[in-house]
C-alpha atoms as a PDB file:
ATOM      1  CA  UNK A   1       0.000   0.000   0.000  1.00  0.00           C
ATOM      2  CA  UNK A   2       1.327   3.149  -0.691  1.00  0.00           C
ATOM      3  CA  UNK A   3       0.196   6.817   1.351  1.00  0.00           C
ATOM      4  CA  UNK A   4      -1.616   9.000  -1.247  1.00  0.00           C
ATOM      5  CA  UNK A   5      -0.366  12.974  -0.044  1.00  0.00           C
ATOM      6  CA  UNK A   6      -1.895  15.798  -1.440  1.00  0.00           C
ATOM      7  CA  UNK A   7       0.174  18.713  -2.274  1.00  0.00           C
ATOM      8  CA  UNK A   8      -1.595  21.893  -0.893  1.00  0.00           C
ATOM      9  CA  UNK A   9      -2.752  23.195  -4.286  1.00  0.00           C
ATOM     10  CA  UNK A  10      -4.345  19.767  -4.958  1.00  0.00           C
ATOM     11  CA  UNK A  11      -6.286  19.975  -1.860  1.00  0.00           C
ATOM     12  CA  UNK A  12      -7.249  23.260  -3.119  1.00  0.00           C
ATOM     13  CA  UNK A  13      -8.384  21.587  -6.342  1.00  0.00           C
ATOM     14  CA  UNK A  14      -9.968  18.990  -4.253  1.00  0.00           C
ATOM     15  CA  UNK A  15     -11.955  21.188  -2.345  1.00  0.00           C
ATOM     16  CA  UNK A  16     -13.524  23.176  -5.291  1.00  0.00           C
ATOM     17  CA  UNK A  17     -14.896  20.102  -6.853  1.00  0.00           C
ATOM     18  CA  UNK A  18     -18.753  19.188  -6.535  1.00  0.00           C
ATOM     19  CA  UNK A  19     -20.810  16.152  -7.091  1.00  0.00           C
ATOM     20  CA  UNK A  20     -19.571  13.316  -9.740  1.00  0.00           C
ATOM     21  CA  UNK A  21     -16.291  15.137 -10.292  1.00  0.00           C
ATOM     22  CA  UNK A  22     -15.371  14.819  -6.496  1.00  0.00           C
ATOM     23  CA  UNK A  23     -16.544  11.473  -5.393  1.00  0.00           C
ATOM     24  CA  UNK A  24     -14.793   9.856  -8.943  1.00  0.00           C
ATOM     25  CA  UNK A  25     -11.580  12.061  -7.945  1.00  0.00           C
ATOM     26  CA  UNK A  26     -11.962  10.506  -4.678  1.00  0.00           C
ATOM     27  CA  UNK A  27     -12.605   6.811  -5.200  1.00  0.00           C
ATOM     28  CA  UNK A  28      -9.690   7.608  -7.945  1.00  0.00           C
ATOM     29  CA  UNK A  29      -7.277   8.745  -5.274  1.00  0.00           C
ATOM     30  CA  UNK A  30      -7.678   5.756  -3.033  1.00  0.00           C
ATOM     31  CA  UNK A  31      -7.276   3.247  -5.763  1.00  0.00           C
ATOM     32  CA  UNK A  32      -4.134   4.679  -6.492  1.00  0.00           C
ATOM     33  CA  UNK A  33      -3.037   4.065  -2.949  1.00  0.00           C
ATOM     34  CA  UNK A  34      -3.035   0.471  -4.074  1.00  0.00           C
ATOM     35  CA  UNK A  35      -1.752   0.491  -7.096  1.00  0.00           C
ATOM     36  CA  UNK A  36       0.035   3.757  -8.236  1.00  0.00           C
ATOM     37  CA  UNK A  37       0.997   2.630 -11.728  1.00  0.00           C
ATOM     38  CA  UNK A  38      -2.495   1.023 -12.990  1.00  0.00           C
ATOM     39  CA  UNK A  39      -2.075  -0.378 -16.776  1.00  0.00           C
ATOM     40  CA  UNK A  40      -4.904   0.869 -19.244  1.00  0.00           C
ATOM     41  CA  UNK A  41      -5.233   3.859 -21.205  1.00  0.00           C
ATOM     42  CA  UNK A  42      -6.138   6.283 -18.022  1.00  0.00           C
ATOM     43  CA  UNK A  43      -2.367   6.769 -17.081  1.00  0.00           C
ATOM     44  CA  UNK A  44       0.144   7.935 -18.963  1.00  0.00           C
ATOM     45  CA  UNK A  45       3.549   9.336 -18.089  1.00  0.00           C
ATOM     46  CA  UNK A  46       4.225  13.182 -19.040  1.00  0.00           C
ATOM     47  CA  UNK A  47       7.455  13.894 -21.183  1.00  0.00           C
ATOM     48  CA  UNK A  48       9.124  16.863 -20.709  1.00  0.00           C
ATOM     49  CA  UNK A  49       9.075  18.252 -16.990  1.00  0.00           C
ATOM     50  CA  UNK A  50      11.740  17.746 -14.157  1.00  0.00           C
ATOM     51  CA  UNK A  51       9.324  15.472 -11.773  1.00  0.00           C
ATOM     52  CA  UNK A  52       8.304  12.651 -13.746  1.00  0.00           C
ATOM     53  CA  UNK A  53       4.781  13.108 -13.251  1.00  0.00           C
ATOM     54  CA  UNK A  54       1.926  10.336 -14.250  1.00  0.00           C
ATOM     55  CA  UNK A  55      -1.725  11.622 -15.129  1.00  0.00           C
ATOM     56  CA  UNK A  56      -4.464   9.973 -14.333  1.00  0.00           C
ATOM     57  CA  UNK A  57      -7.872  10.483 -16.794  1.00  0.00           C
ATOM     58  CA  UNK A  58     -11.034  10.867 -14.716  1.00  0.00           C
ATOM     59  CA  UNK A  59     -13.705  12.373 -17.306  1.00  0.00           C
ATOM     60  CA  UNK A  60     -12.525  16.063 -18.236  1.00  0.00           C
ATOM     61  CA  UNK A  61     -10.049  16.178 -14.917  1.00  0.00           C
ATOM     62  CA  UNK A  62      -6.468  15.305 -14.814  1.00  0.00           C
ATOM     63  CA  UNK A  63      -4.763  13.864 -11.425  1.00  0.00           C
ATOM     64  CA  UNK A  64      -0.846  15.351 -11.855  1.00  0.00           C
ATOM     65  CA  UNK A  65       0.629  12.982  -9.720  1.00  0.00           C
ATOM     66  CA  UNK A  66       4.497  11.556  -8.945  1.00  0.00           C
ATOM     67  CA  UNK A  67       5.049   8.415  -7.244  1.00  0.00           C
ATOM     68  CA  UNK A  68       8.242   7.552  -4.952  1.00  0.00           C
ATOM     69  CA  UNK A  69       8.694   3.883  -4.125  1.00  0.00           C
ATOM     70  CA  UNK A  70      11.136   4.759  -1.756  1.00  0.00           C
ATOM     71  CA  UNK A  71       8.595   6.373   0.891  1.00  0.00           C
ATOM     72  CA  UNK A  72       6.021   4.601  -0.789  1.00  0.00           C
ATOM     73  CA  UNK A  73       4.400   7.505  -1.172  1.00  0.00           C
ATOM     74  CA  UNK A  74       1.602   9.086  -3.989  1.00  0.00           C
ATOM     75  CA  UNK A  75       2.182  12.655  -4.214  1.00  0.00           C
ATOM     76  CA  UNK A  76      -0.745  14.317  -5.963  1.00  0.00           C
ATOM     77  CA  UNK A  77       0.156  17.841  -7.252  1.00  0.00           C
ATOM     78  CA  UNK A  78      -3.089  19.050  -8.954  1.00  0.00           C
ATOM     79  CA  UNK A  79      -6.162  18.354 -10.373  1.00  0.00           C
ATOM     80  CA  UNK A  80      -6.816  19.957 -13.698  1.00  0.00           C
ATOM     81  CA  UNK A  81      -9.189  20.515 -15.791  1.00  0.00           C
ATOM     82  CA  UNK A  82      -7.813  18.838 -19.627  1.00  0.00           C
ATOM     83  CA  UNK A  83      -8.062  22.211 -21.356  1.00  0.00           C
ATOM     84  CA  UNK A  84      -5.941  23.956 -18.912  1.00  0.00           C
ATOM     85  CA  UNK A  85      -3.266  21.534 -18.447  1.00  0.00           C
ATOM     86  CA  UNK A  86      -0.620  22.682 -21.084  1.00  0.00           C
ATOM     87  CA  UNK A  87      -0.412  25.674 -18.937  1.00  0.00           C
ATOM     88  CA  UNK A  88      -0.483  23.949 -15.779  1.00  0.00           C
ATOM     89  CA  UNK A  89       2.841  21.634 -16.629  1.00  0.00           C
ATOM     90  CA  UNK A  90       4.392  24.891 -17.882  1.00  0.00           C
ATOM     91  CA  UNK A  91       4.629  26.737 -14.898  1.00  0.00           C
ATOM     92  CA  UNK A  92       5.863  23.727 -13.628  1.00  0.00           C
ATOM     93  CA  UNK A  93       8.802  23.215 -15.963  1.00  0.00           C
END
């Protein structure tokens, strides 16, 4: 099992979500507690940032996560809607 942590502007995101979109984001996070790196065509890696962050599709949202085997450890950075993430990832670049 690994600890799902939510960076403070996640838990921002989090908390500004409503009906479907939060309990899906929710059920979403504590899957990924189990398994971080779930095969299908809902996570893919993103090229071309420092962290190697992993999305994870949920409808029109986008979890920005990273995951660190070491502390075994989920570390959620945001929660993004899909048209806005190009300019999410580049103020993170």
């Amino acid at each position: 099992m690994y600890r799902v942590e939510l960076a403070s502007a996640a838990l921002r995101d989090l908390q500004r979500l409503r009906g479907d979109d939060l309990e899906r984001v929710s059920e979403t996070l504590v899957g990924l507690g189990g398994d971080p790196r779930p095969k299908g065509k809902h996570v893919k890696a993103i090229q071309g940032t420092r962290v190697r962050f992993l999305r994870y599709r949920v409808g029109d949202l986008r979890i920005v996560y990273d995951v660190r085997d070491e502390a075994k450890a989920v570390i959620v950075h945001g929660i993004v809607r899909r048209k806005d993430l190009d300019r999410w990832l580049r103020r993170r670049r």
